[in-house]
C-alpha atoms as a PDB file:
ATOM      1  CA  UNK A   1    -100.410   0.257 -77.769  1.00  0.00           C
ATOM      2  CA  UNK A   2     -99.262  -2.219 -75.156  1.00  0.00           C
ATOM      3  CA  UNK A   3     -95.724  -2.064 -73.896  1.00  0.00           C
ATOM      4  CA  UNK A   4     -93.952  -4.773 -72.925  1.00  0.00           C
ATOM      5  CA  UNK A   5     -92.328  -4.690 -69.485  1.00  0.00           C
ATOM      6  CA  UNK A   6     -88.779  -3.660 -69.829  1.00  0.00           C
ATOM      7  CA  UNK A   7     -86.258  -2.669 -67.481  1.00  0.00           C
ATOM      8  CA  UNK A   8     -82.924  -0.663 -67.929  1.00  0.00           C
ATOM      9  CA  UNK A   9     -79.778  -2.598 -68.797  1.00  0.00           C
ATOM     10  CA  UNK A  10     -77.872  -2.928 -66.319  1.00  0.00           C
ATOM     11  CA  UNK A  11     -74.465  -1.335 -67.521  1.00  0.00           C
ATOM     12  CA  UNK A  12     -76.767   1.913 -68.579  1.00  0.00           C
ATOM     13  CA  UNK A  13     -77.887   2.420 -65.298  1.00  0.00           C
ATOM     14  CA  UNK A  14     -74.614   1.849 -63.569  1.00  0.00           C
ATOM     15  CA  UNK A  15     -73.646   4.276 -65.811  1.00  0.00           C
ATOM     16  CA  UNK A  16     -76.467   6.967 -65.180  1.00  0.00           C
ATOM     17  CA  UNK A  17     -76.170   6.457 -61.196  1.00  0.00           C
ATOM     18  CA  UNK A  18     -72.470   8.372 -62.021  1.00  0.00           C
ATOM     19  CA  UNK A  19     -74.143  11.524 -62.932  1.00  0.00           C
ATOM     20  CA  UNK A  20     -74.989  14.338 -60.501  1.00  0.00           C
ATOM     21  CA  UNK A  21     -78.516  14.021 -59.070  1.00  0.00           C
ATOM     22  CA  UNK A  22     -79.030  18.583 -59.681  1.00  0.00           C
ATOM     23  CA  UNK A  23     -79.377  18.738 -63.186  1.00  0.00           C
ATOM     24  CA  UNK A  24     -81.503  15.927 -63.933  1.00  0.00           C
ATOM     25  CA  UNK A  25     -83.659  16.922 -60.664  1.00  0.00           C
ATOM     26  CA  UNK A  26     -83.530  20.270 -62.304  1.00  0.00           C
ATOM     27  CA  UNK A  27     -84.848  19.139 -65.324  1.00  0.00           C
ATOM     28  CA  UNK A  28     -87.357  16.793 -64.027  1.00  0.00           C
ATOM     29  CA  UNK A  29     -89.052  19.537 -61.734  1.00  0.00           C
ATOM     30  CA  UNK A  30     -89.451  21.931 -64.719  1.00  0.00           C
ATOM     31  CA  UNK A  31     -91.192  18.989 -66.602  1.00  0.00           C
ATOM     32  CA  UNK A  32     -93.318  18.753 -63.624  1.00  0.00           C
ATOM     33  CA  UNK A  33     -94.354  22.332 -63.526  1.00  0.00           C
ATOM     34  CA  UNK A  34     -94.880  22.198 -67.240  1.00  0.00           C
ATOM     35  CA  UNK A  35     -97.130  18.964 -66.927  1.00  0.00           C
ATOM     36  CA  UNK A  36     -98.646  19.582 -63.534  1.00  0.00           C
ATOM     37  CA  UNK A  37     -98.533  22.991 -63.307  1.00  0.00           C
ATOM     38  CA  UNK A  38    -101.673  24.325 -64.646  1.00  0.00           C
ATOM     39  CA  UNK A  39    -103.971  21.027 -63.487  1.00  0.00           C
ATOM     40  CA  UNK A  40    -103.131  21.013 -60.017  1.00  0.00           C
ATOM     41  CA  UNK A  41    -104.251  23.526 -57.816  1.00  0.00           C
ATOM     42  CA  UNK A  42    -101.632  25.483 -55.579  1.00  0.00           C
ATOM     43  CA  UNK A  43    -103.425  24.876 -52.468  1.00  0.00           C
ATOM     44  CA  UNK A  44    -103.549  21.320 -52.755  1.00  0.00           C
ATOM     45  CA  UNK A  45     -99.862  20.982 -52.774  1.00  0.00           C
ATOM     46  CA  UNK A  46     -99.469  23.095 -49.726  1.00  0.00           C
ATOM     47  CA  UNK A  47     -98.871  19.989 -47.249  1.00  0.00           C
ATOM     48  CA  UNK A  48     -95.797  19.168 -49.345  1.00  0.00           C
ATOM     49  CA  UNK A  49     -94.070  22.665 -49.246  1.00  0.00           C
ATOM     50  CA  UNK A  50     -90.898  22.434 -47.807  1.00  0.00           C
ATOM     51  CA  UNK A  51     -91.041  18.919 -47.915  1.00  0.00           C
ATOM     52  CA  UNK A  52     -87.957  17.355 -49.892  1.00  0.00           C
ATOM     53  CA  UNK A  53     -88.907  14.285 -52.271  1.00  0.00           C
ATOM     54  CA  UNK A  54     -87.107  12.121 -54.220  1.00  0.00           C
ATOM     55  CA  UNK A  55     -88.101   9.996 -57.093  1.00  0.00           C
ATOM     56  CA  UNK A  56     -86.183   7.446 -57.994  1.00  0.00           C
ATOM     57  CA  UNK A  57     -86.118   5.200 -60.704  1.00  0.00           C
ATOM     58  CA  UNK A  58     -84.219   2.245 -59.488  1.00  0.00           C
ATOM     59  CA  UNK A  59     -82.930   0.517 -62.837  1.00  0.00           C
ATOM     60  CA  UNK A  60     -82.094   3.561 -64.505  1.00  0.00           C
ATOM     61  CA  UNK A  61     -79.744   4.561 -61.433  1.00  0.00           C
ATOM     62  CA  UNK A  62     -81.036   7.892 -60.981  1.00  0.00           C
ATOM     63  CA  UNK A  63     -82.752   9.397 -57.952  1.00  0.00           C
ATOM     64  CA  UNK A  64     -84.776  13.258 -58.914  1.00  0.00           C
ATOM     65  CA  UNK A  65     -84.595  15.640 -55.751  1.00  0.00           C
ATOM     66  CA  UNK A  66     -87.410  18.740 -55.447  1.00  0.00           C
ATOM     67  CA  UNK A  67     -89.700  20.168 -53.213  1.00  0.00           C
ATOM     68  CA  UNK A  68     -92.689  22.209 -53.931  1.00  0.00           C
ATOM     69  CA  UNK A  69     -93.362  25.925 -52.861  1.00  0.00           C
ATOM     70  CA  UNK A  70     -96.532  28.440 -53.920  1.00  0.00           C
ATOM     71  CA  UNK A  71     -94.432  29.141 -57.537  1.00  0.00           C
ATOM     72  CA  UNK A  72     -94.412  25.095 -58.112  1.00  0.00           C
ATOM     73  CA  UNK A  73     -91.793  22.310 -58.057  1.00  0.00           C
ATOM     74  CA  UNK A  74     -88.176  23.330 -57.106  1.00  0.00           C
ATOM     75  CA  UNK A  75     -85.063  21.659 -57.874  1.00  0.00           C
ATOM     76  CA  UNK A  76     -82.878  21.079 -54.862  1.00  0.00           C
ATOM     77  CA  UNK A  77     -79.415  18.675 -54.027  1.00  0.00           C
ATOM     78  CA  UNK A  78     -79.375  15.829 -53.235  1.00  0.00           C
ATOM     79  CA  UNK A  79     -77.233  16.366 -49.664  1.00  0.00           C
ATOM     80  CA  UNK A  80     -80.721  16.818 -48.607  1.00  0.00           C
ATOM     81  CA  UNK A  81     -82.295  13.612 -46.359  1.00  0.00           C
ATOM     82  CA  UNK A  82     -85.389  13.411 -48.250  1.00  0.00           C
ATOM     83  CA  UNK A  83     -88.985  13.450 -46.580  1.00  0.00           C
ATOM     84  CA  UNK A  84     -90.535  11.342 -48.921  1.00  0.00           C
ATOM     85  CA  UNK A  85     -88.760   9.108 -51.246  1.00  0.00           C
ATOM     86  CA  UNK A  86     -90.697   7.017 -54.102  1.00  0.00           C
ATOM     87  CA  UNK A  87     -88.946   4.229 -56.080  1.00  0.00           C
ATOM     88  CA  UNK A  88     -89.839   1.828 -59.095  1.00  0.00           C
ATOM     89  CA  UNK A  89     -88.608   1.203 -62.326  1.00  0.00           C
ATOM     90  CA  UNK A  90     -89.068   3.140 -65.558  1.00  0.00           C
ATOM     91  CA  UNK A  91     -91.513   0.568 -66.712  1.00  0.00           C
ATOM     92  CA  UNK A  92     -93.682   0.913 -63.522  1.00  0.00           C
ATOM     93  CA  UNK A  93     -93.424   4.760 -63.336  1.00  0.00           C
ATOM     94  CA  UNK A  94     -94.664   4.927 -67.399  1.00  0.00           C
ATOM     95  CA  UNK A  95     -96.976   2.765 -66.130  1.00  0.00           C
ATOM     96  CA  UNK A  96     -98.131   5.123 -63.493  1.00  0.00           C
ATOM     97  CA  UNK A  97     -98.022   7.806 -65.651  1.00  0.00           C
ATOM     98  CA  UNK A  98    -100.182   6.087 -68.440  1.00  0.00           C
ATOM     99  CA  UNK A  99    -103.038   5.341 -65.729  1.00  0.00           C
ATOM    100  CA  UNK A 100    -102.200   1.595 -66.919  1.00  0.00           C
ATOM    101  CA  UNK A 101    -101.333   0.853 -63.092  1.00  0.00           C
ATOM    102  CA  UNK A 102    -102.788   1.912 -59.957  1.00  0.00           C
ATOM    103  CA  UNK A 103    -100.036   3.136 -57.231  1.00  0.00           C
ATOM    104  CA  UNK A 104    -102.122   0.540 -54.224  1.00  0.00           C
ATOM    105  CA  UNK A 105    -101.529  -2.560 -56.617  1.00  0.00           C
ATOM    106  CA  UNK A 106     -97.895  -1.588 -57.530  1.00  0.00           C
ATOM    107  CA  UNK A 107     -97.146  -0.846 -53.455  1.00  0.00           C
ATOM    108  CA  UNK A 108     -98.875  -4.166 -52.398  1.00  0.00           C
ATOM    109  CA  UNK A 109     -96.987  -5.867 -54.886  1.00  0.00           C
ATOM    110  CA  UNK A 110     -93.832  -4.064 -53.498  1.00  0.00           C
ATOM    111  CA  UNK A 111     -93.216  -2.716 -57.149  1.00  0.00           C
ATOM    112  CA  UNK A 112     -93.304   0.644 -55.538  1.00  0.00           C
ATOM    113  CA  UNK A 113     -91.824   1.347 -52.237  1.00  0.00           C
ATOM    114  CA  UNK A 114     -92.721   4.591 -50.390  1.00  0.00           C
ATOM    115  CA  UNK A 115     -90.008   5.453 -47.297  1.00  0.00           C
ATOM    116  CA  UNK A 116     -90.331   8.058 -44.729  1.00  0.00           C
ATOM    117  CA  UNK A 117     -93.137  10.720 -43.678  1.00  0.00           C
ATOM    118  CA  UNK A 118     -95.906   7.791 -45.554  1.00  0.00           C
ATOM    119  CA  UNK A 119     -98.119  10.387 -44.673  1.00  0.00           C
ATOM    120  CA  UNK A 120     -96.613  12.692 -46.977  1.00  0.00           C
ATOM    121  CA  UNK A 121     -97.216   9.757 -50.012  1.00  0.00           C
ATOM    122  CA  UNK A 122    -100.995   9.489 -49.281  1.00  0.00           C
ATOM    123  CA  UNK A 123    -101.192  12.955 -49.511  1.00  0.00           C
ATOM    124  CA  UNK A 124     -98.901  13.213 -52.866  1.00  0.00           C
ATOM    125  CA  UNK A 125    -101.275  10.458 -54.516  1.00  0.00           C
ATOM    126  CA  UNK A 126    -104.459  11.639 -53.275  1.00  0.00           C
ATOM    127  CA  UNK A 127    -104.223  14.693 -54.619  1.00  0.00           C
ATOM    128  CA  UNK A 128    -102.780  13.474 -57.933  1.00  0.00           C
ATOM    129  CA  UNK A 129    -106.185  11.095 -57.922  1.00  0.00           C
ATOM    130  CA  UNK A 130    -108.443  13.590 -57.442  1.00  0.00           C
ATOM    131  CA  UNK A 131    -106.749  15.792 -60.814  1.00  0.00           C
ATOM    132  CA  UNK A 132    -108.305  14.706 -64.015  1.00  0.00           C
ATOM    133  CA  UNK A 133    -104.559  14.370 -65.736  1.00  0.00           C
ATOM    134  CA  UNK A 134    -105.121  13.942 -69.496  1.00  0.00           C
ATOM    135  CA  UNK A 135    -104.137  10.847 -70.447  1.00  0.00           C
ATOM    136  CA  UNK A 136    -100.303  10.059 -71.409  1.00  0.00           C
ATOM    137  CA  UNK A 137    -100.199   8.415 -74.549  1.00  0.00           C
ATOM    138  CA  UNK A 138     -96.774   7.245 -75.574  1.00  0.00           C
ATOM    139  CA  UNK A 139     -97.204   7.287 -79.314  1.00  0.00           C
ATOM    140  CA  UNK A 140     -97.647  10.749 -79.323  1.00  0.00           C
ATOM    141  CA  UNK A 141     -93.821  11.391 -78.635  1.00  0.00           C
ATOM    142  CA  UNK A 142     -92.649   8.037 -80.689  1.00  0.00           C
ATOM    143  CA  UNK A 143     -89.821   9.643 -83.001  1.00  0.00           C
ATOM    144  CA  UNK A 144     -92.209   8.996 -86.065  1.00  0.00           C
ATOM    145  CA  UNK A 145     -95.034  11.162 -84.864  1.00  0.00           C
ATOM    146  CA  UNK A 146     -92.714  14.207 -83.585  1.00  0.00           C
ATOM    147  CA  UNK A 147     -91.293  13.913 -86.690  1.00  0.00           C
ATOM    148  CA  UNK A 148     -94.867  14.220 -88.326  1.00  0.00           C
ATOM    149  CA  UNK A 149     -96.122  16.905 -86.520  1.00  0.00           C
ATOM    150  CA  UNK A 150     -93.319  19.186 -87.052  1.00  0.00           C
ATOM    151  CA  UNK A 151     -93.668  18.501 -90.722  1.00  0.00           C
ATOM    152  CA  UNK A 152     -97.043  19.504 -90.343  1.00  0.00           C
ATOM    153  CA  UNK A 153     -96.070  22.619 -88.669  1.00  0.00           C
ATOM    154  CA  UNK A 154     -93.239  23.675 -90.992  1.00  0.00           C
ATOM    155  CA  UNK A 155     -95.483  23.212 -93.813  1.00  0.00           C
ATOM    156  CA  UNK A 156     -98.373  25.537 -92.441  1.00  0.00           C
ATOM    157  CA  UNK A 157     -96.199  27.992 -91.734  1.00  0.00           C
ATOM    158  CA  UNK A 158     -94.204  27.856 -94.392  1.00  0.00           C
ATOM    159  CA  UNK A 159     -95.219  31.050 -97.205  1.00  0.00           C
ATOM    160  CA  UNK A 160     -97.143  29.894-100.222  1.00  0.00           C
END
């Protein structure tokens, strides 16, 4: 399936940019540990501990604030000057996430911008290219397919 490049509507993401950075950084960093967690070794992360990075998306409005420790990825505020900050749009970081981009083109074609310790980003996306990450494949959370799958599950669990 081949998305077509969108971006957030404006009024949505002035919107979004109103809400407090915590719990969405909250929220975000448990999705990491639940994604990430158990493909990424500890050790490989331990150049970024203590480091504060923030991700954000820059039409949605929203900017996610963690840094990592030896339990995982940690929620903090956003009062915080971030070591590493990493921006794009939605669109790019799906596109990221898919493996349908590569982070050098998107940089060189200033579609994602890296600021402060740029050490900090080579070591962020090394490591993430050197994990095998399954492959994100948006149709499998497309309303139609949840909806399947938990019809599937209801109905094998259901008694007969």
């Amino acid at each position: 399936m081949n998305l077509p490049a969108f971006k957030i509507p404006k009024p949505l993401g002035a919107a979004l940019s109103l809400l407090p950075a915590y719990p969405h950084s909250l929220l975000f960093s448990q999705g990491l540990n639940l994604a990430l967690g158990r493909i990424i070794k500890r050790e490989l992360l331990e150049p970024l501990h203590g480091k504060v990075i923030r991700i954000r998306v820059t039409d949605a409005g929203l900017s996610f604030f963690f840094t990592i420790n030896s339990t995982g990825f940690i929620a903090c505020k956003s009062d915080k000057t971030p070591d590493l900050s990493i921006s794009a749009t939605a669109y790019d970081f799906l596109m990221l996430g898919m493996r349908k981009e590569d982070p050098d083109t998107l940089f060189f074609s200033r579609r994602l911008v890296v600021e402060g310790d740029t050490e900090l980003g080579l070591i962020a996306k090394n490591t993430l290219d050197a994990v095998e990450l399954p492959k994100f494949d948006i149709e499998q959370v497309m309303p139609g397919k949840v909806l399947e799958k938990a019809a599937a599950r209801l109905l094998a669990a259901s008694p007969r």
